[in-house]
Structures are given as structure tokens and as C-alpha cells.
C-alpha atoms as a PDB file:
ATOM      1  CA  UNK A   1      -0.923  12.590  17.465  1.00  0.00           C
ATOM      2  CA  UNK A   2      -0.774   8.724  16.554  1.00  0.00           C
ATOM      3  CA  UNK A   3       2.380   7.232  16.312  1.00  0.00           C
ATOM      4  CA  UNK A   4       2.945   5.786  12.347  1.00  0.00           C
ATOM      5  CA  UNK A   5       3.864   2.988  11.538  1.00  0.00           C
ATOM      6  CA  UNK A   6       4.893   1.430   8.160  1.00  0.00           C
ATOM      7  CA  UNK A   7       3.235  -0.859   6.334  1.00  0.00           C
ATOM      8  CA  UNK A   8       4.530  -2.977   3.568  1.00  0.00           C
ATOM      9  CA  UNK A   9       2.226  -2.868   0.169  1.00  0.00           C
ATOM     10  CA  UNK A  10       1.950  -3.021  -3.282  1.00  0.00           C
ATOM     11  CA  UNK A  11       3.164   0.306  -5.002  1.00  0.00           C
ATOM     12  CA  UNK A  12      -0.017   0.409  -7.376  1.00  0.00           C
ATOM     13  CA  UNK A  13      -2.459   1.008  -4.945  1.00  0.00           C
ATOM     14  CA  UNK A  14      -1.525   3.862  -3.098  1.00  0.00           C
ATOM     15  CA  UNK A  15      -3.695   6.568  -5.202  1.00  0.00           C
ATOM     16  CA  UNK A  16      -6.355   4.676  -4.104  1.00  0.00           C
ATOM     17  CA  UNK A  17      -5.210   4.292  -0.406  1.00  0.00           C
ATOM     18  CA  UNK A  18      -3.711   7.582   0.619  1.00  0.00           C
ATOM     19  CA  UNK A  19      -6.222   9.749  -1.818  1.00  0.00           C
ATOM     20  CA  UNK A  20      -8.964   7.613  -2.222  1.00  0.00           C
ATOM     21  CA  UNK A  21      -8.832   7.688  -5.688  1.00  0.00           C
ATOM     22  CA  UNK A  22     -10.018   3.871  -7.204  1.00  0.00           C
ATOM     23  CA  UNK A  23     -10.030   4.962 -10.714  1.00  0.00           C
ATOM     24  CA  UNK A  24      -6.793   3.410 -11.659  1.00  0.00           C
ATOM     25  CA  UNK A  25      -8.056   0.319 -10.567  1.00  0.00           C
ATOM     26  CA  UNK A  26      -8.701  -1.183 -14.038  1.00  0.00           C
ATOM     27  CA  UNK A  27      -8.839  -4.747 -13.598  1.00  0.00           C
ATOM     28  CA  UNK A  28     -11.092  -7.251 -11.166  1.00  0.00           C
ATOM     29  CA  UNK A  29      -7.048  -8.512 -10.414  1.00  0.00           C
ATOM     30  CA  UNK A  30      -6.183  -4.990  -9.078  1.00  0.00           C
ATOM     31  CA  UNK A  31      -9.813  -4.276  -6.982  1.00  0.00           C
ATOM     32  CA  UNK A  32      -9.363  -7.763  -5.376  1.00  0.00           C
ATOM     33  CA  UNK A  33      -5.574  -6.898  -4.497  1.00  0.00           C
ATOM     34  CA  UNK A  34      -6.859  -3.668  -2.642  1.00  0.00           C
ATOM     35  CA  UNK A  35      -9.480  -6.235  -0.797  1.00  0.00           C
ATOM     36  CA  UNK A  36      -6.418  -8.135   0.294  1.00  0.00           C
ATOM     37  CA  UNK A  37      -4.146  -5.488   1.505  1.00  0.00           C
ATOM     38  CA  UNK A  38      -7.135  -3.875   3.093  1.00  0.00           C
ATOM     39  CA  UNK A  39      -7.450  -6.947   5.170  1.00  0.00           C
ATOM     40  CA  UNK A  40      -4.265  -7.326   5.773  1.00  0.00           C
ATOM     41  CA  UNK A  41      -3.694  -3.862   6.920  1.00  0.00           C
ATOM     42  CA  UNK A  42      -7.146  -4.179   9.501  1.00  0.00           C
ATOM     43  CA  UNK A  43      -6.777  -1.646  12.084  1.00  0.00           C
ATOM     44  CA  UNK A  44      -4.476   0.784  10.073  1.00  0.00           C
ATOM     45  CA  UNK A  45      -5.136   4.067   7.951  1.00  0.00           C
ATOM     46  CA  UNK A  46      -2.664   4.823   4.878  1.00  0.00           C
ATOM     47  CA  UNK A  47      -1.618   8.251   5.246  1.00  0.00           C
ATOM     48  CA  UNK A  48       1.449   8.310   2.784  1.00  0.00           C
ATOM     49  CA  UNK A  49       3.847   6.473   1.421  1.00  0.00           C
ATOM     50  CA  UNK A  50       7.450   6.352   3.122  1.00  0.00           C
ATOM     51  CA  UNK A  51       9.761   9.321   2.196  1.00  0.00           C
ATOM     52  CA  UNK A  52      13.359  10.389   1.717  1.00  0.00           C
ATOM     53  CA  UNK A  53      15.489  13.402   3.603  1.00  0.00           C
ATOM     54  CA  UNK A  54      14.276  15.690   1.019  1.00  0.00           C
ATOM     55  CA  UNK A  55      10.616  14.815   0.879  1.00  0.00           C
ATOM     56  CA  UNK A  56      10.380  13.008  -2.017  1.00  0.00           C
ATOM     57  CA  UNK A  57       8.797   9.121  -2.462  1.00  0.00           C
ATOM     58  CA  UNK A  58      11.336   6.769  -1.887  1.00  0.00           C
ATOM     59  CA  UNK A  59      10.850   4.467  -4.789  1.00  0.00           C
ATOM     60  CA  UNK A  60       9.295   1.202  -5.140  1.00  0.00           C
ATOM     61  CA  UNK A  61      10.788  -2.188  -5.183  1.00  0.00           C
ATOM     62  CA  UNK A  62      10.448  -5.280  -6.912  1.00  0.00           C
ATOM     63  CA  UNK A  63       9.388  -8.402  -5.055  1.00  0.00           C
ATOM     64  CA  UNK A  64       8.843 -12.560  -5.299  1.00  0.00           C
ATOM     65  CA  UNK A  65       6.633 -11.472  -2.222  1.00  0.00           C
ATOM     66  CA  UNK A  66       3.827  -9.551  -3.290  1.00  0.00           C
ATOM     67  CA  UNK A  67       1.147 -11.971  -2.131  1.00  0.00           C
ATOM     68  CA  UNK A  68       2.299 -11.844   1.405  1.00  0.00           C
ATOM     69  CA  UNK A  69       0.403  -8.348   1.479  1.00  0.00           C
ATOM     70  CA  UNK A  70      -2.747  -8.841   0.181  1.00  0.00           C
ATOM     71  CA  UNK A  71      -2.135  -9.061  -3.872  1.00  0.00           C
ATOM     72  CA  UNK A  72      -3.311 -12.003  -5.856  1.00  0.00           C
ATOM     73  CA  UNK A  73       0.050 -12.133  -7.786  1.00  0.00           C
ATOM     74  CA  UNK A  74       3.396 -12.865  -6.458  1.00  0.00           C
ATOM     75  CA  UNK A  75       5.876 -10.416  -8.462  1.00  0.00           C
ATOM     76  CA  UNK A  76       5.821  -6.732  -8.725  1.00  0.00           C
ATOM     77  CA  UNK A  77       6.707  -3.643  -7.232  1.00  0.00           C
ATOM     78  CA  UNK A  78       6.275  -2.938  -3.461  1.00  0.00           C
ATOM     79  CA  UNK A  79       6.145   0.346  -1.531  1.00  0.00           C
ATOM     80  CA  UNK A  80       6.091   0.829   2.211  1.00  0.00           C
ATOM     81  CA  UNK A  81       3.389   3.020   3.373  1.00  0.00           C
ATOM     82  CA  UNK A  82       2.979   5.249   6.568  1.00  0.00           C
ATOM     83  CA  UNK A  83       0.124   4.209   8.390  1.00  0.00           C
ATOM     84  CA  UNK A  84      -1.812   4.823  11.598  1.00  0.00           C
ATOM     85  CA  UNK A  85      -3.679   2.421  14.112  1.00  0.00           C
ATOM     86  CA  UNK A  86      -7.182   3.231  13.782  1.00  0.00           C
ATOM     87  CA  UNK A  87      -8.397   0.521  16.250  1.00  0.00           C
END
């Protein structure tokens, strides 16, 4: 098994990273943000987002930093997901 690693993101996207699911992805804004974290997470796979004891999503965070993972806005809410090294 691969060893995970996380990966810091923006909380909005990870329907469409861990399940594949885009259709939440409304705007040009949010299909060009999963562009950017895409590149910035080269060589990883989303598998989940981080979780508690108990199992459940730790919750999201709000951040200055959001563009420093891929998003073309600076504030909003940040997750960190589980990933694996695909390359």
C-alpha cells in the first residue's frame, strides 16, 4: 500500500477530486481553480479528505492563502486532503 500524504486544498473541490463528480463546478472561476490545484498537486491522487478519531471530516478552514494551492482567489475555505504519489 502507498504511503498518504496530505495535501492542502480548497474545501469546494473535493466532490470533484475524491468522487469525480464536476457537477458542482458552476462557474469558469471554480473549473480553472480545479486546473490549478490539479497542477499543483502533479504526481498525487486525492483519495479523501483528512479525518477525525471518529471518522468524520474534520472541517474546513478559512484562509488569506487560497491561491497558494491552485485557486484563482485568495480567501475561502481550505481542507487538507489525503493523497497518494502516483508518479
Amino acid at each position: 500500500m502507498s504511503k498518504t500524504e496530505k495535501i492542502t486544498g480548497p474545501a469546494f473541490l473535493a466532490s470533484a477530486l475524491i468522487n469525480g463528480d464536476t457537477s458542482g463546478l458552476t462557474e469558469e472561476e471554480d473549473v480553472q481553480t480545479l486546473d490549478g490545484f490539479l497542477k499543483y498537486a502533479e504526481g498525487f491522487e486525492v483519495i479523501d479528505v483528512e479525518r477525525d478519531e471518529n471518522g468524520e471530516a474534520v472541517e474546513p478552514y478559512f484562509s488569506w492563502n487560497c491561491d497558494l494551492y491552485g485557486a484563482t482567489f485568495r480567501g475561502g475555505d481550505l481542507v487538507e486532503y489525503i493523497a497518494v504519489r502516483t508518479t
